[in-house]
PDB file of N, CA and C in Angstrom:
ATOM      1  N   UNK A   1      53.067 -49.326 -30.345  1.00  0.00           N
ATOM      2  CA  UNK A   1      54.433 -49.145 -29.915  1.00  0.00           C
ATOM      3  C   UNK A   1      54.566 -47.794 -29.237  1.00  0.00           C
ATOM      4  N   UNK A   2      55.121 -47.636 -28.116  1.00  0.00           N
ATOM      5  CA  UNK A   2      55.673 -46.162 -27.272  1.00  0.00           C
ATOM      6  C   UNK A   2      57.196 -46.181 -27.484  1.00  0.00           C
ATOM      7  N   UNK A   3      57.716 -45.049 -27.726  1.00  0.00           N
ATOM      8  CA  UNK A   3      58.947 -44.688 -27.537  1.00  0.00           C
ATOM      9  C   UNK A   3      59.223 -43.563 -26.765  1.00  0.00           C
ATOM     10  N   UNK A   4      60.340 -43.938 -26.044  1.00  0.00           N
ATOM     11  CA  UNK A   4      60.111 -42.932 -24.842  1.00  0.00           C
ATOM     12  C   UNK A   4      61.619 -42.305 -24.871  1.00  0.00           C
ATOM     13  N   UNK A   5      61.962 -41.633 -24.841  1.00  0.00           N
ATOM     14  CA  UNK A   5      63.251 -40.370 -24.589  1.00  0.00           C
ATOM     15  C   UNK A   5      63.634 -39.790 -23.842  1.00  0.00           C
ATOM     16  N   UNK A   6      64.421 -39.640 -23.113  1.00  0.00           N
ATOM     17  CA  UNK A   6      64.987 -38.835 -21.829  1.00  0.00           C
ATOM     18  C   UNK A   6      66.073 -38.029 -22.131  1.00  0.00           C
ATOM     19  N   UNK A   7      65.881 -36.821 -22.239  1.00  0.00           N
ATOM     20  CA  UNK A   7      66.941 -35.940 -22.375  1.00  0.00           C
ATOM     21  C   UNK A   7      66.605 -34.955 -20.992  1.00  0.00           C
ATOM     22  N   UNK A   8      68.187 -34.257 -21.213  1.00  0.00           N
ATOM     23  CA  UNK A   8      68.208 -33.332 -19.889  1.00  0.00           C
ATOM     24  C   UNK A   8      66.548 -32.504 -19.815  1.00  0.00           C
ATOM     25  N   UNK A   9      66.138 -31.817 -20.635  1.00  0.00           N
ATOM     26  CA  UNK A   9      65.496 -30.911 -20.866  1.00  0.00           C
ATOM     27  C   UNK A   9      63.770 -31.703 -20.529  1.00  0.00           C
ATOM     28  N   UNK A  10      64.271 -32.285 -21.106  1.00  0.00           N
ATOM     29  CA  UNK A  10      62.323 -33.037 -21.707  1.00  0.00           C
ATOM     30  C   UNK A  10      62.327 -34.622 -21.341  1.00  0.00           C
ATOM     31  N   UNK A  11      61.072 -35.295 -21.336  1.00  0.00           N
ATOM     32  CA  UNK A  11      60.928 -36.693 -22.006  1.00  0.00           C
ATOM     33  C   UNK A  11      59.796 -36.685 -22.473  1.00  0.00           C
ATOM     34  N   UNK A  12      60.188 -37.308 -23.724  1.00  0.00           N
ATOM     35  CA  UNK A  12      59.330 -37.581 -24.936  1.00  0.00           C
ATOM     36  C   UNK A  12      58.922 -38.651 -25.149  1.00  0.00           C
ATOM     37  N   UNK A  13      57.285 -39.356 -24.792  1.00  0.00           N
ATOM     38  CA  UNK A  13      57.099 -40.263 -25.337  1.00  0.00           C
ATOM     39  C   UNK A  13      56.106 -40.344 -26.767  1.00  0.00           C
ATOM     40  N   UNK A  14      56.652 -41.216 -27.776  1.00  0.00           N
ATOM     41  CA  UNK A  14      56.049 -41.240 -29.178  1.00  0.00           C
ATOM     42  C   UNK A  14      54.956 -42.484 -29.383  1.00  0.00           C
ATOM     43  N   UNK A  15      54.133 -42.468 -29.714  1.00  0.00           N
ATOM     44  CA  UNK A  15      53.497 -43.340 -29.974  1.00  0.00           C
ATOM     45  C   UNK A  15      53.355 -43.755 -31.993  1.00  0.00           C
ATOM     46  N   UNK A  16      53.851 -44.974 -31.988  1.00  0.00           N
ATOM     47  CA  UNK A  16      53.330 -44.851 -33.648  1.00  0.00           C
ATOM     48  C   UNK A  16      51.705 -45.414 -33.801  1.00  0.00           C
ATOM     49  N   UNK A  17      51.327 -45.329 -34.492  1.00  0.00           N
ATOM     50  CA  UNK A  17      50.101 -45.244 -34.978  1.00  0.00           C
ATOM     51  C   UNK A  17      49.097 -43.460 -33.699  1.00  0.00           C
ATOM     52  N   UNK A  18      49.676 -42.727 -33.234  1.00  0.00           N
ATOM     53  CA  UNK A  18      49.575 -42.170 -32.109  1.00  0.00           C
ATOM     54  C   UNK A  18      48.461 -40.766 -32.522  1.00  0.00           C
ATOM     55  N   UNK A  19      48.448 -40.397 -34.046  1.00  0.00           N
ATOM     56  CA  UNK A  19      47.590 -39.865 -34.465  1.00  0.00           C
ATOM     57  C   UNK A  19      45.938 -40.162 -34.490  1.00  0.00           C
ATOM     58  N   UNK A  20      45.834 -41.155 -34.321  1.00  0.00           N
ATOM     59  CA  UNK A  20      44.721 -41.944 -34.292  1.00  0.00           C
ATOM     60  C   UNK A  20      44.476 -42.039 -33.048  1.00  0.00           C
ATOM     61  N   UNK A  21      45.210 -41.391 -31.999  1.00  0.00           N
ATOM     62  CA  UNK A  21      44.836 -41.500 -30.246  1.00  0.00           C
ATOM     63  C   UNK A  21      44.820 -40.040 -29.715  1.00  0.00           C
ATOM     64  N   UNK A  22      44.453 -39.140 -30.858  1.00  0.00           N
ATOM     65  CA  UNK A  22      44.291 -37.958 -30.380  1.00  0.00           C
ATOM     66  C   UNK A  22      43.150 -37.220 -29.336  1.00  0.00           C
ATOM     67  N   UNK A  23      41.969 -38.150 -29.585  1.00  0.00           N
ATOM     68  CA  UNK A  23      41.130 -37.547 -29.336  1.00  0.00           C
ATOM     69  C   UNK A  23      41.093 -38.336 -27.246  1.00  0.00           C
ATOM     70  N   UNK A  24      41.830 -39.129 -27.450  1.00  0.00           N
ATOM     71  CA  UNK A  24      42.346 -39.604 -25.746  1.00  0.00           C
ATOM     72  C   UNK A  24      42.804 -38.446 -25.050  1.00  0.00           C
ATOM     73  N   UNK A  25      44.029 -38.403 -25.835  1.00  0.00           N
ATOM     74  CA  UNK A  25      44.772 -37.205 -25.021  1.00  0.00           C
ATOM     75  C   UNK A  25      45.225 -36.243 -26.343  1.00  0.00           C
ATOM     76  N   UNK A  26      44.590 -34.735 -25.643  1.00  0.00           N
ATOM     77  CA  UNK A  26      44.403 -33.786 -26.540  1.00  0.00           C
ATOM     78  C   UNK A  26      46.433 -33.228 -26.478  1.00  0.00           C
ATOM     79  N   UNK A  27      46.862 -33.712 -25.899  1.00  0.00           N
ATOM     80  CA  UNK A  27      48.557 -33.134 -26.190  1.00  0.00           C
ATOM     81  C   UNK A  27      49.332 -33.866 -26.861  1.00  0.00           C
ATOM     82  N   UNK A  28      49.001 -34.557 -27.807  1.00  0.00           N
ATOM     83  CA  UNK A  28      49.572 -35.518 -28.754  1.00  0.00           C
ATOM     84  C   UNK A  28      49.812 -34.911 -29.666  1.00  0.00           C
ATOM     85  N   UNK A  29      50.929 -34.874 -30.077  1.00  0.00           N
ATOM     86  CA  UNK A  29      51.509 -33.665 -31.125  1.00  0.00           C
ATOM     87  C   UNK A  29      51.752 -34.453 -32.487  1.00  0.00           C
ATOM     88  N   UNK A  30      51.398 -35.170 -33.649  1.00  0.00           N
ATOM     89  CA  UNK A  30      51.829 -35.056 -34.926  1.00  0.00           C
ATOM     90  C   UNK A  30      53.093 -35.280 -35.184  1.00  0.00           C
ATOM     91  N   UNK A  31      53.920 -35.849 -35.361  1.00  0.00           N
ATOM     92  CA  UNK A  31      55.088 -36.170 -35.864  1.00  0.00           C
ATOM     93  C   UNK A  31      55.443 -37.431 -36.670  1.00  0.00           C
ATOM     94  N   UNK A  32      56.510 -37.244 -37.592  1.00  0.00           N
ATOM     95  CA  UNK A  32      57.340 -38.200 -38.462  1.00  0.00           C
ATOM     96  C   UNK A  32      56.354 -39.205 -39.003  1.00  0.00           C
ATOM     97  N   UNK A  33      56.581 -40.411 -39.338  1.00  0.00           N
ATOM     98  CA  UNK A  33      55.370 -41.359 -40.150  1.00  0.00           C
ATOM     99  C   UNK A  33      55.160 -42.446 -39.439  1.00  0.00           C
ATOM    100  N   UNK A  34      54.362 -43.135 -39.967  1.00  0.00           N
ATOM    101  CA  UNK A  34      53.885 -43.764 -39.389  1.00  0.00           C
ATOM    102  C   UNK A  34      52.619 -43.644 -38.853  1.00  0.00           C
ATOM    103  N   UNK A  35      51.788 -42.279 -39.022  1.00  0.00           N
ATOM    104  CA  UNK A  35      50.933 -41.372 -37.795  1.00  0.00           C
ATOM    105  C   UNK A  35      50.977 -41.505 -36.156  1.00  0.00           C
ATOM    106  N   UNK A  36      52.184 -41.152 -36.114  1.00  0.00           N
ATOM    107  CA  UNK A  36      53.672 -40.837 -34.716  1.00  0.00           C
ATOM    108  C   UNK A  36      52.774 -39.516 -34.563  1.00  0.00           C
ATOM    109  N   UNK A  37      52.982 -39.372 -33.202  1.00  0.00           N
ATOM    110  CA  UNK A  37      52.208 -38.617 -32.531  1.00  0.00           C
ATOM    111  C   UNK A  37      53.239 -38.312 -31.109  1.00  0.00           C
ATOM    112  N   UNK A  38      53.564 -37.384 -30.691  1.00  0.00           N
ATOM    113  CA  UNK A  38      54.557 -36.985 -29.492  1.00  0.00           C
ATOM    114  C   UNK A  38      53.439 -36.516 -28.386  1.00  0.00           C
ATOM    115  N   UNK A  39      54.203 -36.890 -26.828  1.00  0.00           N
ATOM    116  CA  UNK A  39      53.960 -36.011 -26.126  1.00  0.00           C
ATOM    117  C   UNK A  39      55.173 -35.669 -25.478  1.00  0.00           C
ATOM    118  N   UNK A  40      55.055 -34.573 -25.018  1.00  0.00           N
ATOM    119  CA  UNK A  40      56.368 -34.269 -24.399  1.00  0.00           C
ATOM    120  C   UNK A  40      56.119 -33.626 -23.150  1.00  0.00           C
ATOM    121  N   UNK A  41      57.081 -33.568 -22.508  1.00  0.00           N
ATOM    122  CA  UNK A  41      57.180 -33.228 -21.058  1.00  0.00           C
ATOM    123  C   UNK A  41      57.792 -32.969 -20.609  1.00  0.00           C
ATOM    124  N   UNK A  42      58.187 -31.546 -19.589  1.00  0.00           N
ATOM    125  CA  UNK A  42      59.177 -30.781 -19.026  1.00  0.00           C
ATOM    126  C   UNK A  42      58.760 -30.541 -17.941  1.00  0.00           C
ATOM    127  N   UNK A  43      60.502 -30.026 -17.023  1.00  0.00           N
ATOM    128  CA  UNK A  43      60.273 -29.943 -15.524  1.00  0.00           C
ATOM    129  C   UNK A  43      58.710 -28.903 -15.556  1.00  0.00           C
ATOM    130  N   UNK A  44      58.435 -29.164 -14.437  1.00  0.00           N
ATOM    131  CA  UNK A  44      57.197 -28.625 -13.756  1.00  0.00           C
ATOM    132  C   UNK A  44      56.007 -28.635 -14.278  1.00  0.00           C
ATOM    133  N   UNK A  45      55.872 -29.596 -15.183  1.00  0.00           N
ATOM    134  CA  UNK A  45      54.680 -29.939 -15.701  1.00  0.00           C
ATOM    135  C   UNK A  45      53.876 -31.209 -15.346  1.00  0.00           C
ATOM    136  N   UNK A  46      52.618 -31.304 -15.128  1.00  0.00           N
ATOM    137  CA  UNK A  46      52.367 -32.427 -13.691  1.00  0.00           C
ATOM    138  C   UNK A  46      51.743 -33.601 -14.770  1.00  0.00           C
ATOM    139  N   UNK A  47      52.174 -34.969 -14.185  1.00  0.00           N
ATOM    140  CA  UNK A  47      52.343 -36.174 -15.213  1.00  0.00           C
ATOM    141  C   UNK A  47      51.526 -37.165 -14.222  1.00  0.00           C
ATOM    142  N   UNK A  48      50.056 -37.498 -14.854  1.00  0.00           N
ATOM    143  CA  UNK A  48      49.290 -38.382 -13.996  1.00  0.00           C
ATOM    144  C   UNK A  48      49.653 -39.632 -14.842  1.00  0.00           C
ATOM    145  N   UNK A  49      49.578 -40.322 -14.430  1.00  0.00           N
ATOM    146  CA  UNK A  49      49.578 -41.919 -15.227  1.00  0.00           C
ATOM    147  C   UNK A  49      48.477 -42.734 -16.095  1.00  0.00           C
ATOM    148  N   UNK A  50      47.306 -41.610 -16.231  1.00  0.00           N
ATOM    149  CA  UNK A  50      46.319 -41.846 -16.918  1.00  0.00           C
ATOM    150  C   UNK A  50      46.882 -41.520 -18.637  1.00  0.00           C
ATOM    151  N   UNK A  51      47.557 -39.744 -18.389  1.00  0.00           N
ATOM    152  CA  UNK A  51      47.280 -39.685 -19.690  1.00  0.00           C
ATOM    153  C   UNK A  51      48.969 -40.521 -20.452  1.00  0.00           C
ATOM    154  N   UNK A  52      49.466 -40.774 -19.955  1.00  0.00           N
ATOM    155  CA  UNK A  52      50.554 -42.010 -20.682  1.00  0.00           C
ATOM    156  C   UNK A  52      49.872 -43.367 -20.639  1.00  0.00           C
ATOM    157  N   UNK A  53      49.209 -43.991 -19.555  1.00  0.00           N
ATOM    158  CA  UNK A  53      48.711 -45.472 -19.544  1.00  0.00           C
ATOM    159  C   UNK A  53      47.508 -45.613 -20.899  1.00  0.00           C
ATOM    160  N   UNK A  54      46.628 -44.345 -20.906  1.00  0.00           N
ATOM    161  CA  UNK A  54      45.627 -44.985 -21.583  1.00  0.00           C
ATOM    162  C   UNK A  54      45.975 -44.669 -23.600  1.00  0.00           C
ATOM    163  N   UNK A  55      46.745 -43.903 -23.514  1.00  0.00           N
ATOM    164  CA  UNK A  55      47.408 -43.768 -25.032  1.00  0.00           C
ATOM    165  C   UNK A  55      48.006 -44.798 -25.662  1.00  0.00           C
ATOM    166  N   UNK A  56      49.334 -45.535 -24.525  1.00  0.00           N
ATOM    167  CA  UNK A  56      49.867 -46.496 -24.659  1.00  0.00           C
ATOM    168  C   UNK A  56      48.851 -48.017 -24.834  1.00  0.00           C
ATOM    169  N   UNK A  57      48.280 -47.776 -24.224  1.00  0.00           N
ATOM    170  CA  UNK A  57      46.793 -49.467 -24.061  1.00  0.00           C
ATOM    171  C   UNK A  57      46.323 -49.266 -25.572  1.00  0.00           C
ATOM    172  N   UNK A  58      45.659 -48.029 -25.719  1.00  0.00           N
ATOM    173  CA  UNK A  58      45.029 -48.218 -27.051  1.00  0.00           C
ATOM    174  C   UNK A  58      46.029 -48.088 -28.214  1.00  0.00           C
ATOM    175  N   UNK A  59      47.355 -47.614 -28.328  1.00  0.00           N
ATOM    176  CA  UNK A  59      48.355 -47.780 -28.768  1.00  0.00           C
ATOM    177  C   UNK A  59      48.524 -48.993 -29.597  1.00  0.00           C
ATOM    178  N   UNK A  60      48.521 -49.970 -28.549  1.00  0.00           N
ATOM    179  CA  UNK A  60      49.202 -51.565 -28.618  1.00  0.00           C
ATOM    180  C   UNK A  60      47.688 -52.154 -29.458  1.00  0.00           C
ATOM    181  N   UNK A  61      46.497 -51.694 -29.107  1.00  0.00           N
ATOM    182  CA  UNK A  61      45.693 -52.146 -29.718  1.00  0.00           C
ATOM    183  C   UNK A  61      45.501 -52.137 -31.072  1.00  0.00           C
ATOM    184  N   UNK A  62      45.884 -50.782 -31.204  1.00  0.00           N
ATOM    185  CA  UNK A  62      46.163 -50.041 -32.714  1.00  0.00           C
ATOM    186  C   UNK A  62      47.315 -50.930 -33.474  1.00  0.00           C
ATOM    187  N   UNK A  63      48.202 -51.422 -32.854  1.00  0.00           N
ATOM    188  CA  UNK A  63      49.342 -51.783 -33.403  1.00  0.00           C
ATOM    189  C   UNK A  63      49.194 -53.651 -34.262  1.00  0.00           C
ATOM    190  N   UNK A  64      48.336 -54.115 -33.120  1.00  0.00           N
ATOM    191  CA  UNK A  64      47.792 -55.415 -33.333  1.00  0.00           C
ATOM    192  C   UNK A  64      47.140 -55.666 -34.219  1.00  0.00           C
ATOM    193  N   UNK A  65      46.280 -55.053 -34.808  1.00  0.00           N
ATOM    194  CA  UNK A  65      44.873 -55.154 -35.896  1.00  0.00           C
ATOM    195  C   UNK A  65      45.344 -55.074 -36.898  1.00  0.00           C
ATOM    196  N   UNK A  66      45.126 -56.529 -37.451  1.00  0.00           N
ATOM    197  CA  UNK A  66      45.600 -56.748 -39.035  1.00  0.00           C
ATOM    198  C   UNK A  66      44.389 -56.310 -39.925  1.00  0.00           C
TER     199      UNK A  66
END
């Protein structure tokens, strides 16, 4: 699962199970339960579509496995 946030300041997308996708992308920050994991993002900070696409893919994978 991704959750994504838009505030004036930032957007935040969360991944749950997202602790476990750290070693993808090293800016995955630790948060709330679940092992929720943030990244966040502010003006002038440069946003390729790798490091959201491939967090989110293995994300959903993570999420699936009974």
């Amino acid at each position: 699962m991704v959750l994504i946030l838009i505030e004036p300041q930032r957007l935040l997308f969360g991944f749950w199970q997202g602790q476990r996708l750290r070693q993808i992308e090293p800016r995955l920050r630790p948060a709330g339960k679940y092992q929720m994991a943030t990244l966040e993002l502010r003006e002038g900070m440069a946003l390729a579509r790798q490091p959201v696409a491939t967090p989110a893919q293995e994300a959903a994978k993570l999420d699936w496995v009974v």
